[in-house]
PDB file of N, CA and C in Angstrom:
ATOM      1  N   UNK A   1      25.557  -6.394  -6.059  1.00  0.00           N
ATOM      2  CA  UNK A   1      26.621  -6.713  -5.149  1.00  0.00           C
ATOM      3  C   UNK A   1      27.045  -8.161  -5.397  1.00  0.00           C
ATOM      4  N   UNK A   2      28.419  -8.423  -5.083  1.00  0.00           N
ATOM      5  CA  UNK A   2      28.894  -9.870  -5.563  1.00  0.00           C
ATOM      6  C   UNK A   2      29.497 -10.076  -4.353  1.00  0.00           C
ATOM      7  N   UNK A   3      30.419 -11.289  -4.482  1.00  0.00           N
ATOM      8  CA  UNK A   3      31.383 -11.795  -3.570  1.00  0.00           C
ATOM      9  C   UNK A   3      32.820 -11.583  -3.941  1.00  0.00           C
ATOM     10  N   UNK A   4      33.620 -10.957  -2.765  1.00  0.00           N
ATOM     11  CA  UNK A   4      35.088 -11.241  -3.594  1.00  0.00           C
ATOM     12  C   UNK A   4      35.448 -12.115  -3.944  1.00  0.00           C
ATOM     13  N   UNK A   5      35.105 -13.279  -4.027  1.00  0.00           N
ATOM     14  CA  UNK A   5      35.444 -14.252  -4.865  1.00  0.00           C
ATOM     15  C   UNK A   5      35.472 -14.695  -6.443  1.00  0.00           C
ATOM     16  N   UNK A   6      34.582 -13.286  -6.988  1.00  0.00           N
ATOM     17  CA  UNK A   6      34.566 -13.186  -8.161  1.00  0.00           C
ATOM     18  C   UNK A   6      35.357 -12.376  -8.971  1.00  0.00           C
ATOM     19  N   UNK A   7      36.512 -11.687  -8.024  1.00  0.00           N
ATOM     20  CA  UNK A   7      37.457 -10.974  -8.025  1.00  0.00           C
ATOM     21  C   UNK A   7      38.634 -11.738  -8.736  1.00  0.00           C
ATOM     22  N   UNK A   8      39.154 -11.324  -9.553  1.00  0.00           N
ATOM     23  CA  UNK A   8      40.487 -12.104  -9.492  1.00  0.00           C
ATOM     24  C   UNK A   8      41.617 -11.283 -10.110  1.00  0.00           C
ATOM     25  N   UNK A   9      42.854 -12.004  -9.252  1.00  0.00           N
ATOM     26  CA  UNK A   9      43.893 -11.519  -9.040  1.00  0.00           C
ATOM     27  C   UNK A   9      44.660 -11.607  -9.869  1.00  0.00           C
ATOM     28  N   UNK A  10      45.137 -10.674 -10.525  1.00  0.00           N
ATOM     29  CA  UNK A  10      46.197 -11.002 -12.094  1.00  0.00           C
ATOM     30  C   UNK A  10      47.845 -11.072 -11.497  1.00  0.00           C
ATOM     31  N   UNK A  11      48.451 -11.633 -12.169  1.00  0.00           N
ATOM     32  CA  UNK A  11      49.867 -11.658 -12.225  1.00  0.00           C
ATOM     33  C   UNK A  11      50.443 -10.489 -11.639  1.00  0.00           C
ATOM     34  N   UNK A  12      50.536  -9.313 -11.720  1.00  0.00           N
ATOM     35  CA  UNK A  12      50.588  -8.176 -11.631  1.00  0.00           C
ATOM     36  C   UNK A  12      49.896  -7.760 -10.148  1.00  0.00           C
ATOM     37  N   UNK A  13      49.583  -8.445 -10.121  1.00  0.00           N
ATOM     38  CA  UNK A  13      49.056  -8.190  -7.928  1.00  0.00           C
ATOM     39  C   UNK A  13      47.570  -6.797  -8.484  1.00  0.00           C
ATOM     40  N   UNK A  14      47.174  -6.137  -9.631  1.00  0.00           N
ATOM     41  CA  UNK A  14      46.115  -5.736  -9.715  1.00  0.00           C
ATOM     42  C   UNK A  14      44.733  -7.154  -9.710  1.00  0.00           C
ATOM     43  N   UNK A  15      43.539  -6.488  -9.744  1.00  0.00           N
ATOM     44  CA  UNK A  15      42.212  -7.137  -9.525  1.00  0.00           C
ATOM     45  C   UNK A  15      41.621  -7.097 -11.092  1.00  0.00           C
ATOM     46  N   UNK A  16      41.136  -8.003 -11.254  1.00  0.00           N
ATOM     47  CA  UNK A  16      40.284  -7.785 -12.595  1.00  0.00           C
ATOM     48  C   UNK A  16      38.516  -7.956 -12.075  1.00  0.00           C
ATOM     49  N   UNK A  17      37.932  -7.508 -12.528  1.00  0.00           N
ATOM     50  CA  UNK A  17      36.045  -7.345 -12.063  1.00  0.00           C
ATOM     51  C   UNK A  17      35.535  -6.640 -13.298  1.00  0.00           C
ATOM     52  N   UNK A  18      34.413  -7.777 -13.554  1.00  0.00           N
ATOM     53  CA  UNK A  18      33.859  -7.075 -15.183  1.00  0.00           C
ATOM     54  C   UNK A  18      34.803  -6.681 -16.190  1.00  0.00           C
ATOM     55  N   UNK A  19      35.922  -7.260 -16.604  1.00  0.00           N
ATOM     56  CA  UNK A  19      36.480  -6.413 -17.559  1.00  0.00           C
ATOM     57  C   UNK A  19      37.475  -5.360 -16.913  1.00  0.00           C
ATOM     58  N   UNK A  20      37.510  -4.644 -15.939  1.00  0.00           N
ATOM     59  CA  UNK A  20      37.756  -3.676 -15.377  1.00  0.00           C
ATOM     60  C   UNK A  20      39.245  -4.293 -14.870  1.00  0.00           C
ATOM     61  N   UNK A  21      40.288  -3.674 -15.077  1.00  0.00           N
ATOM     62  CA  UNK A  21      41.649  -3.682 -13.847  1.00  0.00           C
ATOM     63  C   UNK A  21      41.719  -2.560 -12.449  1.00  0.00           C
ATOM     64  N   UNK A  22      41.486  -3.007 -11.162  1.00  0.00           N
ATOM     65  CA  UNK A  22      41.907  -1.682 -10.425  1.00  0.00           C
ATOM     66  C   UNK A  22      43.145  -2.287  -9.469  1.00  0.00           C
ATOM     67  N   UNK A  23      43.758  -1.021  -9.006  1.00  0.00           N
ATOM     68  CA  UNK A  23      44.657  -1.448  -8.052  1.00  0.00           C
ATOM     69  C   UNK A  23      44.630  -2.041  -6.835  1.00  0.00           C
ATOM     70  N   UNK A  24      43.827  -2.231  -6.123  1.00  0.00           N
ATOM     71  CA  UNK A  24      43.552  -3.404  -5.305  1.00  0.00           C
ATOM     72  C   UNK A  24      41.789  -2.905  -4.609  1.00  0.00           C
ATOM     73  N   UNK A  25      41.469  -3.295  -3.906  1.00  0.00           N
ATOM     74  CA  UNK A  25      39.821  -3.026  -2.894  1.00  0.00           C
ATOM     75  C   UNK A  25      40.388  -1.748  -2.555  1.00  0.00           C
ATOM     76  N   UNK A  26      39.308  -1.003  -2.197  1.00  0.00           N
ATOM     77  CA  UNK A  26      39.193   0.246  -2.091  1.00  0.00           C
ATOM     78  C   UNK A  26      40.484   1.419  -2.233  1.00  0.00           C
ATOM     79  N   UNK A  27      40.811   1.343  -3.241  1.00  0.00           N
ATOM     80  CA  UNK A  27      41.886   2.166  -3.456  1.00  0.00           C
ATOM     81  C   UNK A  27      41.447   3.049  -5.057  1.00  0.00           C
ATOM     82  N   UNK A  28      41.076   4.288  -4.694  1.00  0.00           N
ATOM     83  CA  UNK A  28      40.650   5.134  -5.936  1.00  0.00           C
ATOM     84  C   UNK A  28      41.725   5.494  -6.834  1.00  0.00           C
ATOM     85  N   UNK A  29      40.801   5.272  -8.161  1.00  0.00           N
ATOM     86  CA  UNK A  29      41.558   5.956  -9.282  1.00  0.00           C
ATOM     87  C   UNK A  29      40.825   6.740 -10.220  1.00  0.00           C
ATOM     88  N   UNK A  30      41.242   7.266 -11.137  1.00  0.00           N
ATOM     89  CA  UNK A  30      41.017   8.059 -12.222  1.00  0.00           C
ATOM     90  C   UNK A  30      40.512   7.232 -13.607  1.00  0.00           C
ATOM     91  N   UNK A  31      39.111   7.603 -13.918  1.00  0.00           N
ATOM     92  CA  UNK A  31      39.074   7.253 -15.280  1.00  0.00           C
ATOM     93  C   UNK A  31      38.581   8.507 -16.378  1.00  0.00           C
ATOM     94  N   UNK A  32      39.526   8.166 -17.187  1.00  0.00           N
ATOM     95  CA  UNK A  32      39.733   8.878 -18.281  1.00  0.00           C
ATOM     96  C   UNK A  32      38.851   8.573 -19.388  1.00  0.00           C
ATOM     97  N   UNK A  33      38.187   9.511 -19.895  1.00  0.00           N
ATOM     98  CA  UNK A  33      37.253   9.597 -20.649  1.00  0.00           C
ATOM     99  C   UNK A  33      35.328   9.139 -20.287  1.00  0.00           C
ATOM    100  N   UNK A  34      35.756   8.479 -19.427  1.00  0.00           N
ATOM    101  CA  UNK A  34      34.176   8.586 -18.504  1.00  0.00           C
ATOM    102  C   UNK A  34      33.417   9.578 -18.096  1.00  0.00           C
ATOM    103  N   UNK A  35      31.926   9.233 -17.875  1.00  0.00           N
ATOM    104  CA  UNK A  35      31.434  10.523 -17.000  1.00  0.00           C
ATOM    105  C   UNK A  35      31.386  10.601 -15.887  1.00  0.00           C
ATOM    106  N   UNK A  36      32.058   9.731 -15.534  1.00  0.00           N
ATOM    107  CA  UNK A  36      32.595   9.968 -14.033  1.00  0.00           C
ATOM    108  C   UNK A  36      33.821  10.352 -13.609  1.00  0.00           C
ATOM    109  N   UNK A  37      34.689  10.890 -12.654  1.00  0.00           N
ATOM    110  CA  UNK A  37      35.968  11.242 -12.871  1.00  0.00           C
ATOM    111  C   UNK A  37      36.497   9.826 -12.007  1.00  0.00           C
ATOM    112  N   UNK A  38      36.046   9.437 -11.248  1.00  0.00           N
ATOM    113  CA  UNK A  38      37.002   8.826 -10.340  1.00  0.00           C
ATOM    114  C   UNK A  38      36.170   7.233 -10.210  1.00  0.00           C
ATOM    115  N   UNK A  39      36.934   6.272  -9.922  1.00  0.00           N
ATOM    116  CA  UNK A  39      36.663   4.791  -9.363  1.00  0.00           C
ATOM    117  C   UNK A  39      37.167   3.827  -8.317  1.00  0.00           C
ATOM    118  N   UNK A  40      36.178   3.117  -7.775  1.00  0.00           N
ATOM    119  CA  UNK A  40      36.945   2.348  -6.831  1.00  0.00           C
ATOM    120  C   UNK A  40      36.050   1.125  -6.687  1.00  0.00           C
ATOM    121  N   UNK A  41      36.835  -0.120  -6.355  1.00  0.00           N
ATOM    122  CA  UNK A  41      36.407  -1.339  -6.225  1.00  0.00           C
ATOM    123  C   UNK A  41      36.105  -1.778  -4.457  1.00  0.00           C
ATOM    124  N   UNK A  42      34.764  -1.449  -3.986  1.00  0.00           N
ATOM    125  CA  UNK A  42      34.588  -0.842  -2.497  1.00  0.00           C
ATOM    126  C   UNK A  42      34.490  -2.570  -2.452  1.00  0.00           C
ATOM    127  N   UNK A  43      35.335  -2.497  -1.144  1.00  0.00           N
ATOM    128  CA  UNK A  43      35.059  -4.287  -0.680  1.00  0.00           C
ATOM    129  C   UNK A  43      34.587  -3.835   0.843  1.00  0.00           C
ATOM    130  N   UNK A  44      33.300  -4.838   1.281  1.00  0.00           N
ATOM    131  CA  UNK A  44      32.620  -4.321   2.605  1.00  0.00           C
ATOM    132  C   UNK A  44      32.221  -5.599   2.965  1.00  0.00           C
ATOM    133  N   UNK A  45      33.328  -6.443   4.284  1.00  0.00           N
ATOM    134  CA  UNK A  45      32.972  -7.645   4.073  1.00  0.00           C
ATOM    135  C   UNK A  45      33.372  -9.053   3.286  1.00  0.00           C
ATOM    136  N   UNK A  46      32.620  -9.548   3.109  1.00  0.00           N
ATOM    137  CA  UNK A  46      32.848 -10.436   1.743  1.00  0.00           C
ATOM    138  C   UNK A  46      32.454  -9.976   0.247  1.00  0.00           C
ATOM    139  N   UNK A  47      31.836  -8.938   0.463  1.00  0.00           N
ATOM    140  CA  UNK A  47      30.737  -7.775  -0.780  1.00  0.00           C
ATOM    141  C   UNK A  47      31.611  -6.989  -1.652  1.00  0.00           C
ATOM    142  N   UNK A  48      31.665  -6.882  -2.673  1.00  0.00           N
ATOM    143  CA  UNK A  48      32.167  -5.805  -3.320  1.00  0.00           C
ATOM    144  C   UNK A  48      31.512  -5.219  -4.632  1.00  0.00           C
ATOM    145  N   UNK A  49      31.215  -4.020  -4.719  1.00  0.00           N
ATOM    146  CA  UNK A  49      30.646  -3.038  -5.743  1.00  0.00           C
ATOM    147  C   UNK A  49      31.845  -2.057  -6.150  1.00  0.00           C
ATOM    148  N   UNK A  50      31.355  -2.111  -7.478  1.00  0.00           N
ATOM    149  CA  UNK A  50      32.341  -0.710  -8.213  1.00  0.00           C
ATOM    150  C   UNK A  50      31.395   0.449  -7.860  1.00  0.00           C
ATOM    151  N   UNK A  51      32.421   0.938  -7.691  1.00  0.00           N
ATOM    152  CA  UNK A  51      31.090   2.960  -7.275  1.00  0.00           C
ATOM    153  C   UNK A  51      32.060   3.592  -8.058  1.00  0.00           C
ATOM    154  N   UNK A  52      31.463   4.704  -9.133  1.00  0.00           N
ATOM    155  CA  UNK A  52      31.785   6.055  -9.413  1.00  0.00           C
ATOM    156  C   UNK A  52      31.514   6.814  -9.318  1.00  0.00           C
ATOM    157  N   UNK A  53      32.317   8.255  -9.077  1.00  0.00           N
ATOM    158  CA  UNK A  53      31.707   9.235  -8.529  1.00  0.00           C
ATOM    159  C   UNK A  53      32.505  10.537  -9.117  1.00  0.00           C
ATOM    160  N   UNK A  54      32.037  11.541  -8.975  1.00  0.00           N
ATOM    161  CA  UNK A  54      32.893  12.763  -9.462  1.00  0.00           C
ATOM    162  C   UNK A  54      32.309  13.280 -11.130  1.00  0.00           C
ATOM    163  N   UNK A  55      32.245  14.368 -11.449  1.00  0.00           N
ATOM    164  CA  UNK A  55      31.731  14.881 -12.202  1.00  0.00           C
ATOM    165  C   UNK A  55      32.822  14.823 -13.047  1.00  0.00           C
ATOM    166  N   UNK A  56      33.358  14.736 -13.955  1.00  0.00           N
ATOM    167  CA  UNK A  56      34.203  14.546 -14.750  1.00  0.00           C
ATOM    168  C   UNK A  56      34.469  16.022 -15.553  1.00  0.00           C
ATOM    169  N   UNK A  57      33.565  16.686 -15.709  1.00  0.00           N
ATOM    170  CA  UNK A  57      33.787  18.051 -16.051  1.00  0.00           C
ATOM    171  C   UNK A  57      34.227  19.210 -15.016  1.00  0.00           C
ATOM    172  N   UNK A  58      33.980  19.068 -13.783  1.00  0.00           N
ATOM    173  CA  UNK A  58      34.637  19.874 -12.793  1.00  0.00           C
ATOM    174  C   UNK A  58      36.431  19.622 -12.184  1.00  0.00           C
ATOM    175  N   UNK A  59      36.464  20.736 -12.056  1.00  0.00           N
ATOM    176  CA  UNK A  59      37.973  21.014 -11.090  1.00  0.00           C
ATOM    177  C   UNK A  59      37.639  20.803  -9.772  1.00  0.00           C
ATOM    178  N   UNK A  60      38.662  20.408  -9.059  1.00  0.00           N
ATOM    179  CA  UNK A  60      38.912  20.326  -7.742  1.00  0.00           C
ATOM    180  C   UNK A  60      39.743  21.280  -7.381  1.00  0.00           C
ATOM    181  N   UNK A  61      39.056  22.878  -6.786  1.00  0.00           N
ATOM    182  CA  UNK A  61      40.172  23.247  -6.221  1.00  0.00           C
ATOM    183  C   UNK A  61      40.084  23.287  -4.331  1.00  0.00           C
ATOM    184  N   UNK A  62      41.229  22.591  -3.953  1.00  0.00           N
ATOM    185  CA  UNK A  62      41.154  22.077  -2.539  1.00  0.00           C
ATOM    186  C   UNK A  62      42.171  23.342  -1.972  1.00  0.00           C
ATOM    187  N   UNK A  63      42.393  23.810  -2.719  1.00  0.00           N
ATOM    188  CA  UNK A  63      43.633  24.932  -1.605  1.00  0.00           C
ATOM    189  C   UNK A  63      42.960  26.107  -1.045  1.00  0.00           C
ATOM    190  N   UNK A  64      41.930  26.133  -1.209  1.00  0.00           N
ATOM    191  CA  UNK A  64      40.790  27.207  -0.829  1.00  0.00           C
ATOM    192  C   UNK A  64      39.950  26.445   0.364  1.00  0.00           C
ATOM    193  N   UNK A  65      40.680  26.739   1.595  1.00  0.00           N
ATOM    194  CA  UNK A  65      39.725  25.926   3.139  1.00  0.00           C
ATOM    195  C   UNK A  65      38.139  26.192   2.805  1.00  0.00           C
ATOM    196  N   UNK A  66      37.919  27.568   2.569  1.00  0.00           N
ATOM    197  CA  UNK A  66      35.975  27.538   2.252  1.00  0.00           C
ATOM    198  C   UNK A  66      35.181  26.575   1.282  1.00  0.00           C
ATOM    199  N   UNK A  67      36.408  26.273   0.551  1.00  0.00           N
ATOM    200  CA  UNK A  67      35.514  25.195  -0.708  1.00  0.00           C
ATOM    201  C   UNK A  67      35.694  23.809  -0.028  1.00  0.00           C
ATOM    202  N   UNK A  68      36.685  23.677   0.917  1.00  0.00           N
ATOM    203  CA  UNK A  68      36.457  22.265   1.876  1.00  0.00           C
ATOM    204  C   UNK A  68      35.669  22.392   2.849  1.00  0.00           C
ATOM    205  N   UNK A  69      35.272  23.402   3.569  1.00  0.00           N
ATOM    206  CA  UNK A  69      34.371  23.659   4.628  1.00  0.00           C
ATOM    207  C   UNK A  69      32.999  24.010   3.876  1.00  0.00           C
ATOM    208  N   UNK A  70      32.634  24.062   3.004  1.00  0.00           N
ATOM    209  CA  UNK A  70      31.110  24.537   1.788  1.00  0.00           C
ATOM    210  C   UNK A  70      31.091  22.999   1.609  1.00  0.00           C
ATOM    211  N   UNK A  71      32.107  22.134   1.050  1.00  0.00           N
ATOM    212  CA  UNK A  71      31.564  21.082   0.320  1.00  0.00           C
ATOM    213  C   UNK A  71      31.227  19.594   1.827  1.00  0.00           C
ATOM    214  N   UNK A  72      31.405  19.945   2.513  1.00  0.00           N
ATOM    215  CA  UNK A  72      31.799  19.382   3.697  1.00  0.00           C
ATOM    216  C   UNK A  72      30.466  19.182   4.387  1.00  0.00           C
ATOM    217  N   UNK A  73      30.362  20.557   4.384  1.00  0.00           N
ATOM    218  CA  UNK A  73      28.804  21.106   4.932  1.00  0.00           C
ATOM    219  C   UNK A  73      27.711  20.800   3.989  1.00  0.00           C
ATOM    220  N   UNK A  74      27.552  20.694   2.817  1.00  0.00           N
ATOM    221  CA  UNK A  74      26.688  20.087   1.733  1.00  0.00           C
ATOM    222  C   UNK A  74      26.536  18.852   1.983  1.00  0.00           C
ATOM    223  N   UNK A  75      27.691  18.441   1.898  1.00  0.00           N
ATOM    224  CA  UNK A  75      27.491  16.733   2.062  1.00  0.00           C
ATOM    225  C   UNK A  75      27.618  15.656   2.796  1.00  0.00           C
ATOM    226  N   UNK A  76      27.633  16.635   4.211  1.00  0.00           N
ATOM    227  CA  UNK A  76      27.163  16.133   5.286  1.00  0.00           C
ATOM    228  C   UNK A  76      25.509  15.228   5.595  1.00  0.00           C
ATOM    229  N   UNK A  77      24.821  15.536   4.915  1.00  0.00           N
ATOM    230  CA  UNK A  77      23.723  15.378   4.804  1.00  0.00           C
ATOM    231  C   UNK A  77      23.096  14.487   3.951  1.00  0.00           C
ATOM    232  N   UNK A  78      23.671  14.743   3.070  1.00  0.00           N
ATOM    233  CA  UNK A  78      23.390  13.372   2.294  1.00  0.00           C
ATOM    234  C   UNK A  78      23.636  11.901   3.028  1.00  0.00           C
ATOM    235  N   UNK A  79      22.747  10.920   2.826  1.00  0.00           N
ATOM    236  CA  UNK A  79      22.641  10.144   3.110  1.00  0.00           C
ATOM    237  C   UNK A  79      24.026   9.135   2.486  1.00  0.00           C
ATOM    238  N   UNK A  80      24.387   7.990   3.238  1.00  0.00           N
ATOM    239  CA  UNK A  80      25.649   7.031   2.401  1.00  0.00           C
ATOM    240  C   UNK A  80      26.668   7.720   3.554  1.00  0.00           C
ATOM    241  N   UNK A  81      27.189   8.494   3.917  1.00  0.00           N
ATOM    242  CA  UNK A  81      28.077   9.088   4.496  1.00  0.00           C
ATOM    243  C   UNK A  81      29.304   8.083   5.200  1.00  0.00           C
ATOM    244  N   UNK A  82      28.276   7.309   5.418  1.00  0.00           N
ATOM    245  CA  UNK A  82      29.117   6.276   6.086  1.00  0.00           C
ATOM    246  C   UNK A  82      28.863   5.208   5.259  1.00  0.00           C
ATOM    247  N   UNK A  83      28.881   5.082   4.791  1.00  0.00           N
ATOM    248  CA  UNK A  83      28.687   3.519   4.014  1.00  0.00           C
ATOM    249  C   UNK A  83      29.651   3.538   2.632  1.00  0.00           C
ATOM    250  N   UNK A  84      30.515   2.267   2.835  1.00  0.00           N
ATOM    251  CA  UNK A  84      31.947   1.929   1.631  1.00  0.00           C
ATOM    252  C   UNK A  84      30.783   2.178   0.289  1.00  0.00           C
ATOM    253  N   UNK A  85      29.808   1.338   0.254  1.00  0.00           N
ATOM    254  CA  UNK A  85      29.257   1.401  -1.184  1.00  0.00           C
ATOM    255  C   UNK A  85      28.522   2.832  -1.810  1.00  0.00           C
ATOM    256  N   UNK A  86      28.819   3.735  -0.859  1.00  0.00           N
ATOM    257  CA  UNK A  86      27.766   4.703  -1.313  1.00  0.00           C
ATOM    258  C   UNK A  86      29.031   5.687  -1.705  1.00  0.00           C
ATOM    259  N   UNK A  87      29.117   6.203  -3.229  1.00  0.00           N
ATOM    260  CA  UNK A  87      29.649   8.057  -3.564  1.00  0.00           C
ATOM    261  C   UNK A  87      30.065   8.618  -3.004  1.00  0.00           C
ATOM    262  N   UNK A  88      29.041   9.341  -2.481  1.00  0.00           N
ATOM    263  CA  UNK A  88      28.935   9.624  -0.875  1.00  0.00           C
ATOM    264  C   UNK A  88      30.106   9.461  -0.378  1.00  0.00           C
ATOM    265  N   UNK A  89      30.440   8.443  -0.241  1.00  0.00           N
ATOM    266  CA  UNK A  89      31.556   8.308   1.140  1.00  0.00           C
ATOM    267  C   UNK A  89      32.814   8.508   0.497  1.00  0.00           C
ATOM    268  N   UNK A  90      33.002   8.219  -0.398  1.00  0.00           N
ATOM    269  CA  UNK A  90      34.325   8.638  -1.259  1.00  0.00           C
ATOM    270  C   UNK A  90      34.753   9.418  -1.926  1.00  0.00           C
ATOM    271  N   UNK A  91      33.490  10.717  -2.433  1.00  0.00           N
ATOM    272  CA  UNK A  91      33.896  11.896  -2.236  1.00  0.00           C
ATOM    273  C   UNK A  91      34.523  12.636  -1.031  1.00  0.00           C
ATOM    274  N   UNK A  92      33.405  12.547   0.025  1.00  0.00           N
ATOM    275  CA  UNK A  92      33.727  12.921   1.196  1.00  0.00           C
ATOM    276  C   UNK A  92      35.392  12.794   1.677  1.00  0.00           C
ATOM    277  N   UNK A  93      35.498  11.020   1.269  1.00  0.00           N
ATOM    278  CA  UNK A  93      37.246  10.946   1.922  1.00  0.00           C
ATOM    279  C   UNK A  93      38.036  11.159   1.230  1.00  0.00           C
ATOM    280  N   UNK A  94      38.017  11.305  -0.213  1.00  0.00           N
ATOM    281  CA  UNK A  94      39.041  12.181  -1.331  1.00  0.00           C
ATOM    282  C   UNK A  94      39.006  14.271  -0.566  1.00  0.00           C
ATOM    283  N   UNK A  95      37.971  14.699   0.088  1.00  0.00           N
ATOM    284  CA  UNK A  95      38.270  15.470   0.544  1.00  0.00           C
ATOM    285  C   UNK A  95      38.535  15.719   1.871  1.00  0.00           C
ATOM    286  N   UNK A  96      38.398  14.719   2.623  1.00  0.00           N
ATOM    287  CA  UNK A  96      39.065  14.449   3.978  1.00  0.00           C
ATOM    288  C   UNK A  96      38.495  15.061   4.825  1.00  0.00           C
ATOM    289  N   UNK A  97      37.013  14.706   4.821  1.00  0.00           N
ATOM    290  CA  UNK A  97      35.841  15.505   5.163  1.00  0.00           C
ATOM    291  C   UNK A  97      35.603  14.168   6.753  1.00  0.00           C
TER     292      UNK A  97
END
């Protein structure tokens, strides 16, 4: 975990961290060719961690209510649920769980 202060702000109003460009604190995106599908730059505080999450080989199909009410109910339980830095929580709110 760091400080946003190690964040910095490019010309372009994106964030640079490690090498990395994202579109601003907690706002998910897509990375391509990773084994992860998805990223986000979680700011909690003065704190911020990169978390990835998502299987990169699976589909999302969301138009089917049982596969939001199955995945909902799975991962309810898992621990992080509430917490910006944890997977966990950003799967969950990509499915609006």
């Amino acid at each position: 975990m760091v400080k946003a202060s190690s964040v910095k702000r490019l010309p372009s109003g994106r964030l640079k961290y490690n090498g990395e460009t994202f579109p601003g604190f907690n706002k998910v995106q897509r990375t391509p060719g990773d084994t992860k599908k998805f990223k986000v730059l979680a700011k909690k505080g003065p704190d911020v961690r990169k978390i990835t999450f998502g299987d990169s080989n699976m589909t999302i199909k969301k138009s089917n209510p049982k596969n939001k009410a199955s995945y909902c109910a799975r991962s309810g339980g898992i621990s992080g649920k509430d917490d910006k830095f944890s997977a966990n929580y950003w799967s969950r709110k990509m499915w609006d769980c």
